[in-house]
N, C-alpha and C. Protein backbone atom coordinates (compact mmCIF):
# COMPACT_ATOMS: atom_id res chain seq x y z
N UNK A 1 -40.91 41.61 69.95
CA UNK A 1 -40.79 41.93 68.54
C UNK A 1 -41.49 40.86 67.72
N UNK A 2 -42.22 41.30 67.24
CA UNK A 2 -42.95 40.30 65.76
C UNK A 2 -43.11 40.86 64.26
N UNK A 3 -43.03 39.78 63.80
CA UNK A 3 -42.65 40.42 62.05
C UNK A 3 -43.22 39.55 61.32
N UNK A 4 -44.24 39.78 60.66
CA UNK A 4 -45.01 38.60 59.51
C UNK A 4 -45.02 39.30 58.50
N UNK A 5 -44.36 38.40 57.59
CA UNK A 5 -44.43 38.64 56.03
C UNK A 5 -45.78 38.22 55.76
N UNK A 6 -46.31 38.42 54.42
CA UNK A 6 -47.30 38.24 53.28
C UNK A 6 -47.03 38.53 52.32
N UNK A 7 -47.72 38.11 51.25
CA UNK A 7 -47.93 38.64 49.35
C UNK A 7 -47.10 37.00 49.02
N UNK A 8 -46.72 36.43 49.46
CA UNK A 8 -45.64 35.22 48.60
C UNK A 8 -46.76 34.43 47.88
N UNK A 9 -46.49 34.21 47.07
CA UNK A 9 -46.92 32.97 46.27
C UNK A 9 -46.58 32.46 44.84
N UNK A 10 -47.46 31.68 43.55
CA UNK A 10 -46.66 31.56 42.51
C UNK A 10 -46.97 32.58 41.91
N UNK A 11 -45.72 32.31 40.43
CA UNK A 11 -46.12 33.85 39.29
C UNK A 11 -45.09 32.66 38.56
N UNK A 12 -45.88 33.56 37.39
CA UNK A 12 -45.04 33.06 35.86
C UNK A 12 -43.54 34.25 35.89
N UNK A 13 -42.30 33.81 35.12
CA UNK A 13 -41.38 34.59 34.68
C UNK A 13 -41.71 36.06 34.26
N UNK A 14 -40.62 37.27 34.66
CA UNK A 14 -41.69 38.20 33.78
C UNK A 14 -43.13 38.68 34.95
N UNK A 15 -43.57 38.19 35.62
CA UNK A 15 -44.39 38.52 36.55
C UNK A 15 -44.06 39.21 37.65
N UNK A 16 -45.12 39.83 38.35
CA UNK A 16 -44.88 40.85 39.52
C UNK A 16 -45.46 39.97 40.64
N UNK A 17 -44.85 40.64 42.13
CA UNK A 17 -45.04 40.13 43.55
C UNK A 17 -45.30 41.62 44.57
N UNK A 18 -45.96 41.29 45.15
CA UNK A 18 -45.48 42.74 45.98
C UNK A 18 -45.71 42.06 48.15
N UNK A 19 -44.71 41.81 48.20
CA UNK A 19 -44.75 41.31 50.18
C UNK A 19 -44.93 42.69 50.88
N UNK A 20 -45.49 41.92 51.95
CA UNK A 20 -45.16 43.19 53.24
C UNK A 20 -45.02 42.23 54.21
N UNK A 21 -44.15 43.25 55.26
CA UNK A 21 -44.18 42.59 56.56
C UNK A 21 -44.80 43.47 57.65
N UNK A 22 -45.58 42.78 58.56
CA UNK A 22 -46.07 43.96 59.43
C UNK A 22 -45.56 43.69 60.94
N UNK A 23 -45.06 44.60 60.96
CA UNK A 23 -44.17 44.73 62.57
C UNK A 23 -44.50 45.04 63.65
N UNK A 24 -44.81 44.56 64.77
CA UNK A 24 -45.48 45.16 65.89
C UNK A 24 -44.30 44.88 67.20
N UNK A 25 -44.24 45.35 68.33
CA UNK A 25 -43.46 45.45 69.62
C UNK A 25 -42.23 45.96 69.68
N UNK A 26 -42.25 47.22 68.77
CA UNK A 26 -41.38 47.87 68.75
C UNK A 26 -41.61 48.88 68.02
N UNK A 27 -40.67 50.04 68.36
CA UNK A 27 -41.01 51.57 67.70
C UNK A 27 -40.51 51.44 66.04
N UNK A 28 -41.28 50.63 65.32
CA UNK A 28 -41.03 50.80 63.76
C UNK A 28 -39.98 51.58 62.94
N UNK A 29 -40.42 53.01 63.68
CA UNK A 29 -39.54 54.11 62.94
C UNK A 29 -38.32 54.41 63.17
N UNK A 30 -37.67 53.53 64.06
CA UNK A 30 -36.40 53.94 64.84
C UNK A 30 -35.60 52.64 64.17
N UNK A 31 -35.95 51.73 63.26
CA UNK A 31 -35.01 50.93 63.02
C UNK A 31 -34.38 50.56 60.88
N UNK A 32 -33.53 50.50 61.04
CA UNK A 32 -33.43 50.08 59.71
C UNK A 32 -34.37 48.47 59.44
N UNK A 33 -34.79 48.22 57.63
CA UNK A 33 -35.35 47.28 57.68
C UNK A 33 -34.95 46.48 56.57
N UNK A 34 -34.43 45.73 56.79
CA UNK A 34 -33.63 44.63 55.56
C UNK A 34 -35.00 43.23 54.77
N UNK A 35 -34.82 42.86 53.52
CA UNK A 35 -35.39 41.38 53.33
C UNK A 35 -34.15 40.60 53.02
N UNK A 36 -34.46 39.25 53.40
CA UNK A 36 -33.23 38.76 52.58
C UNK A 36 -34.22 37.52 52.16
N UNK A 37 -33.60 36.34 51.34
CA UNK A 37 -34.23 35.15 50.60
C UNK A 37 -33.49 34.18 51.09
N UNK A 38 -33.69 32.90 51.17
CA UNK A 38 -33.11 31.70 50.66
C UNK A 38 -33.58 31.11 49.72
N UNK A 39 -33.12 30.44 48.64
CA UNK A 39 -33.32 29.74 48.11
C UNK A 39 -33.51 28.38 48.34
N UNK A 40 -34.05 27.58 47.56
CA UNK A 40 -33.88 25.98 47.52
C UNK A 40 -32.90 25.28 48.16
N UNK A 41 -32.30 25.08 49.11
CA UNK A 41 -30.93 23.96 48.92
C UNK A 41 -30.01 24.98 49.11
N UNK A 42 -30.01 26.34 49.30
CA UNK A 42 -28.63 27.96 49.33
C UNK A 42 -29.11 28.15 50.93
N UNK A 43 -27.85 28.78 51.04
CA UNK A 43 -27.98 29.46 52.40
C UNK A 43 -28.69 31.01 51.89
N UNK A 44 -28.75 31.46 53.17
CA UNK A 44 -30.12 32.55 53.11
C UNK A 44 -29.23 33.84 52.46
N UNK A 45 -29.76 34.74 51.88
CA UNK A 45 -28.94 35.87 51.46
C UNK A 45 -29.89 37.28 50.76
N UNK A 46 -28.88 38.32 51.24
CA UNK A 46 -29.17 39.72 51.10
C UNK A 46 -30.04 39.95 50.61
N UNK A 47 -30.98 40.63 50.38
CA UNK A 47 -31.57 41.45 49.47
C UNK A 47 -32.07 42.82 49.46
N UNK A 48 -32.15 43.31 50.22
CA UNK A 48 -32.69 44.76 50.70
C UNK A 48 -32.54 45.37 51.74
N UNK A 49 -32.09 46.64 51.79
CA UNK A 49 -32.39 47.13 52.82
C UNK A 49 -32.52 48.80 52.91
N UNK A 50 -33.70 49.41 54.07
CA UNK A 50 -33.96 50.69 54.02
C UNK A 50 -33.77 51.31 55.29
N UNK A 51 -33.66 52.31 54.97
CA UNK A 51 -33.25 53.13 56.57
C UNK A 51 -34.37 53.31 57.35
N UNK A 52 -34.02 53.90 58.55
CA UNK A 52 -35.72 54.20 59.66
C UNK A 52 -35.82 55.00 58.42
N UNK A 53 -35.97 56.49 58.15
CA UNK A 53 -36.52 57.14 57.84
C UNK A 53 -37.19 57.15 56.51
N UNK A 54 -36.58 55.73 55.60
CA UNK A 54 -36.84 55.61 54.36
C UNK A 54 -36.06 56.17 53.07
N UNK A 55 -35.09 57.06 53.99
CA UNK A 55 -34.53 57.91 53.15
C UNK A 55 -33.45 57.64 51.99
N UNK A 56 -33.15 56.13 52.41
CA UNK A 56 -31.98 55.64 51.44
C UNK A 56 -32.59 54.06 51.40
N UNK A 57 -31.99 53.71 50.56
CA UNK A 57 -32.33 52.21 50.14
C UNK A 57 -31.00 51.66 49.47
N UNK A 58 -30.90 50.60 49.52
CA UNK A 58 -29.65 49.27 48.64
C UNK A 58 -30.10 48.11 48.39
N UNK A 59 -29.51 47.56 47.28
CA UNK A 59 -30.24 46.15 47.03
C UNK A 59 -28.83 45.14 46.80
N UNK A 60 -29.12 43.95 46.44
CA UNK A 60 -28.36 43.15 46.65
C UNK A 60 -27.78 43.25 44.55
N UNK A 61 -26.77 42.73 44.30
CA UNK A 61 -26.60 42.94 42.55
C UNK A 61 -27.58 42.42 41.28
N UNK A 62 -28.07 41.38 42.42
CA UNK A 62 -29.24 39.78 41.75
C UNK A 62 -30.50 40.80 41.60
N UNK A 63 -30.99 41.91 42.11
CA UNK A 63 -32.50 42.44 42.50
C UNK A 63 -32.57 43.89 41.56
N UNK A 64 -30.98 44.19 41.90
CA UNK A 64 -31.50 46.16 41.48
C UNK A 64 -31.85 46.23 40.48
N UNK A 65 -32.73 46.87 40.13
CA UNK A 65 -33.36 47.65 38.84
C UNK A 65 -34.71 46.87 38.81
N UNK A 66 -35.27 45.71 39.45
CA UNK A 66 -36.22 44.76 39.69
C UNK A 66 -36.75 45.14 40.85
N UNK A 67 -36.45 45.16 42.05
CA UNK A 67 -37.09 45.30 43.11
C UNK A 67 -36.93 46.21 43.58
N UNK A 68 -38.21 46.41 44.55
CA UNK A 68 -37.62 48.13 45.65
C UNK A 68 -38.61 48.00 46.41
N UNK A 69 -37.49 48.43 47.85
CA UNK A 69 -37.82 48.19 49.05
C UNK A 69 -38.41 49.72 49.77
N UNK A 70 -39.75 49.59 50.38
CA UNK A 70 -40.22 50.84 50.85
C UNK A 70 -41.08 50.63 52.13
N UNK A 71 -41.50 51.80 52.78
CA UNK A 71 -41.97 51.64 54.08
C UNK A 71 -43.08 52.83 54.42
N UNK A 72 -43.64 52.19 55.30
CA UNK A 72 -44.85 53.20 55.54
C UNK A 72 -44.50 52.72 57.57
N UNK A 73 -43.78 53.98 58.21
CA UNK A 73 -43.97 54.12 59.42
C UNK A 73 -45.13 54.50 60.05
N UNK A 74 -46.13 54.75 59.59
CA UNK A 74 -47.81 55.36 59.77
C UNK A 74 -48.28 53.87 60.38
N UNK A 75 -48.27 53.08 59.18
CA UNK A 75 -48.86 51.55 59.61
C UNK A 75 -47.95 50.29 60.35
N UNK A 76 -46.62 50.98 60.63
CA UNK A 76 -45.58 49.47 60.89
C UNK A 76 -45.02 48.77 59.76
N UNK A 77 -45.04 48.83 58.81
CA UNK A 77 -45.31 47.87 57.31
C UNK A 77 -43.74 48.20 56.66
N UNK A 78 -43.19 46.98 56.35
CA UNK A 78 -41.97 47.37 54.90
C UNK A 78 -42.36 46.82 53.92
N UNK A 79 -42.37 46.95 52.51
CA UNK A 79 -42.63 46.52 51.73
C UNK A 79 -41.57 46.07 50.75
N UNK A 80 -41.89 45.10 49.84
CA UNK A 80 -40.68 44.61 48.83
C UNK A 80 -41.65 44.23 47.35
N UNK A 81 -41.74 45.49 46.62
CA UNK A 81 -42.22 45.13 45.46
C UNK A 81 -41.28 44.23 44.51
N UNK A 82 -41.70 43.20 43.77
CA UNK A 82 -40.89 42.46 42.76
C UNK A 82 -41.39 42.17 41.48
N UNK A 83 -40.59 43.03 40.88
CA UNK A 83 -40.90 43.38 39.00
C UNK A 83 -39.92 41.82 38.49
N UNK A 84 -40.55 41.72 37.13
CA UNK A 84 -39.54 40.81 36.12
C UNK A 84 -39.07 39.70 36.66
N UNK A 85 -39.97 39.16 37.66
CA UNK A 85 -39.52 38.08 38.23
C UNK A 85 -39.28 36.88 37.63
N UNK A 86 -37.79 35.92 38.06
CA UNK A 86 -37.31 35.27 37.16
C UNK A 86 -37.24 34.29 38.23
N UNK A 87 -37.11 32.56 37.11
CA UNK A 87 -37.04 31.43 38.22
C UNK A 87 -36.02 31.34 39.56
N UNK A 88 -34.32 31.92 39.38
CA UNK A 88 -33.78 32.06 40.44
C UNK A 88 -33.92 32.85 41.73
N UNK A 89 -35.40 33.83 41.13
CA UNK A 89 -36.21 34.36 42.54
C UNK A 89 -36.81 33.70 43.44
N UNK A 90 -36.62 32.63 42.97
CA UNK A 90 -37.88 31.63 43.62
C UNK A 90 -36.86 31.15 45.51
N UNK A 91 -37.57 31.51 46.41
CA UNK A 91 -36.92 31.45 47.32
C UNK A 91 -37.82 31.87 48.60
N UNK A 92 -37.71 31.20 50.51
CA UNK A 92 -38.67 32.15 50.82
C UNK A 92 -37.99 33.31 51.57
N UNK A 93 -39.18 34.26 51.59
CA UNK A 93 -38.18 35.84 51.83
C UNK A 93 -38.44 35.90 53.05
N UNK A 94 -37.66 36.66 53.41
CA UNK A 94 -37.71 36.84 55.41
C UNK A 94 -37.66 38.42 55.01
N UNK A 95 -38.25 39.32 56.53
CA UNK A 95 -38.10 39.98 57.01
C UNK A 95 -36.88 40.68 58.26
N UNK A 96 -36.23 41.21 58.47
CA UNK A 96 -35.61 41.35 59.05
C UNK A 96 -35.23 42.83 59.71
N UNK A 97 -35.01 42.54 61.37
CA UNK A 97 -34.86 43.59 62.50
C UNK A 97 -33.65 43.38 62.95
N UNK A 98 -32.59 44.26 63.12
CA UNK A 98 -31.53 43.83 64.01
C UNK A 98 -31.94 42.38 64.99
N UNK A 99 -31.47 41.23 64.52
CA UNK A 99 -31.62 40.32 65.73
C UNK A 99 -32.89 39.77 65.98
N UNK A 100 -33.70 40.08 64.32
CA UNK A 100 -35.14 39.49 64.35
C UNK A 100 -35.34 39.19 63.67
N UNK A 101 -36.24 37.86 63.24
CA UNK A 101 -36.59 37.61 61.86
C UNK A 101 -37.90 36.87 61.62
N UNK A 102 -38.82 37.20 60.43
CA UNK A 102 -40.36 36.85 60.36
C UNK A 102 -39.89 35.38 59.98
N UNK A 103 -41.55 34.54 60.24
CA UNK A 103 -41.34 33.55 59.49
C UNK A 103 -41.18 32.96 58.07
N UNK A 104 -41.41 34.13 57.23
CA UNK A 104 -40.94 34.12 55.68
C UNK A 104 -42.37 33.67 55.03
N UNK A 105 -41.86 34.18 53.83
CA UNK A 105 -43.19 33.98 52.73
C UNK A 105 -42.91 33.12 51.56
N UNK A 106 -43.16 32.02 50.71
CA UNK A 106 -42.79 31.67 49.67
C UNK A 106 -43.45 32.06 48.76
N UNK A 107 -42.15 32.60 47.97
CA UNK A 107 -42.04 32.77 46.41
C UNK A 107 -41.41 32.47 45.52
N UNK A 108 -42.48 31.59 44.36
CA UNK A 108 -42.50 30.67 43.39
C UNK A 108 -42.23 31.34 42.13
N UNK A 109 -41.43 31.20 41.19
CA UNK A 109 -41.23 31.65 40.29
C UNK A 109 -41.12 30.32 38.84
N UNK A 110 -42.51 30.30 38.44
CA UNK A 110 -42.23 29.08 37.42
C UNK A 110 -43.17 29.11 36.26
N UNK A 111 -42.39 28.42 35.22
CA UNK A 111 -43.20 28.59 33.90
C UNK A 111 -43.94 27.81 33.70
């Protein structure tokens, strides 16, 4: 199983992000796909997650109405677009497989 994030980097407040992770050694479509963050100095925590089929999605209370999590089983890929991004976004994001996790992307959120 391998999982690499991309898209992290800085943005002003108010700014957009959009990650992907691309998944390979395993059947993509057969699994749910979560992101979660850590922050600075915080332990790591929730942020997304979508079903195999794409068909449902949840976000963590800190994200909804800001972010959304989507997937393309065609290419392997989950995605985590991020609207209105604010400094306590600033954190790096992981990918996540039952019992797997990418090496994360940092994202900077500063004025």
């Amino acid at each position: 199983v391998k999982l690499v994030e991309s898209g992290g980097g800085l943005v002003q407040p108010g700014g957009s992000l959009r990650l992907s992770c691309a998944a390979s050694g395993f059947t993509f479509s057969n699994y749910d796909m979560r992101w979660y963050r850590q922050p600075p100095g915080k332990e790591r925590e929730y942020v997304a997650i979508i079903t195999s089929t794409g068909g449902s999605t949840d976000y963590a209370d800190s994200v909804k109405g800001r972010f959304t999590i989507s997937r393309d089983n065609a290419k392997n890929t989950v995605y985590l677009q991020m609207n209105s991004l604010k400094p306590e976004d600033t954190a790096v994001y992981y990918c996540y497989r039952s019992g797997f996790w990418g090496q994360g992307t940092q994202v900077t959120v500063f004025s």
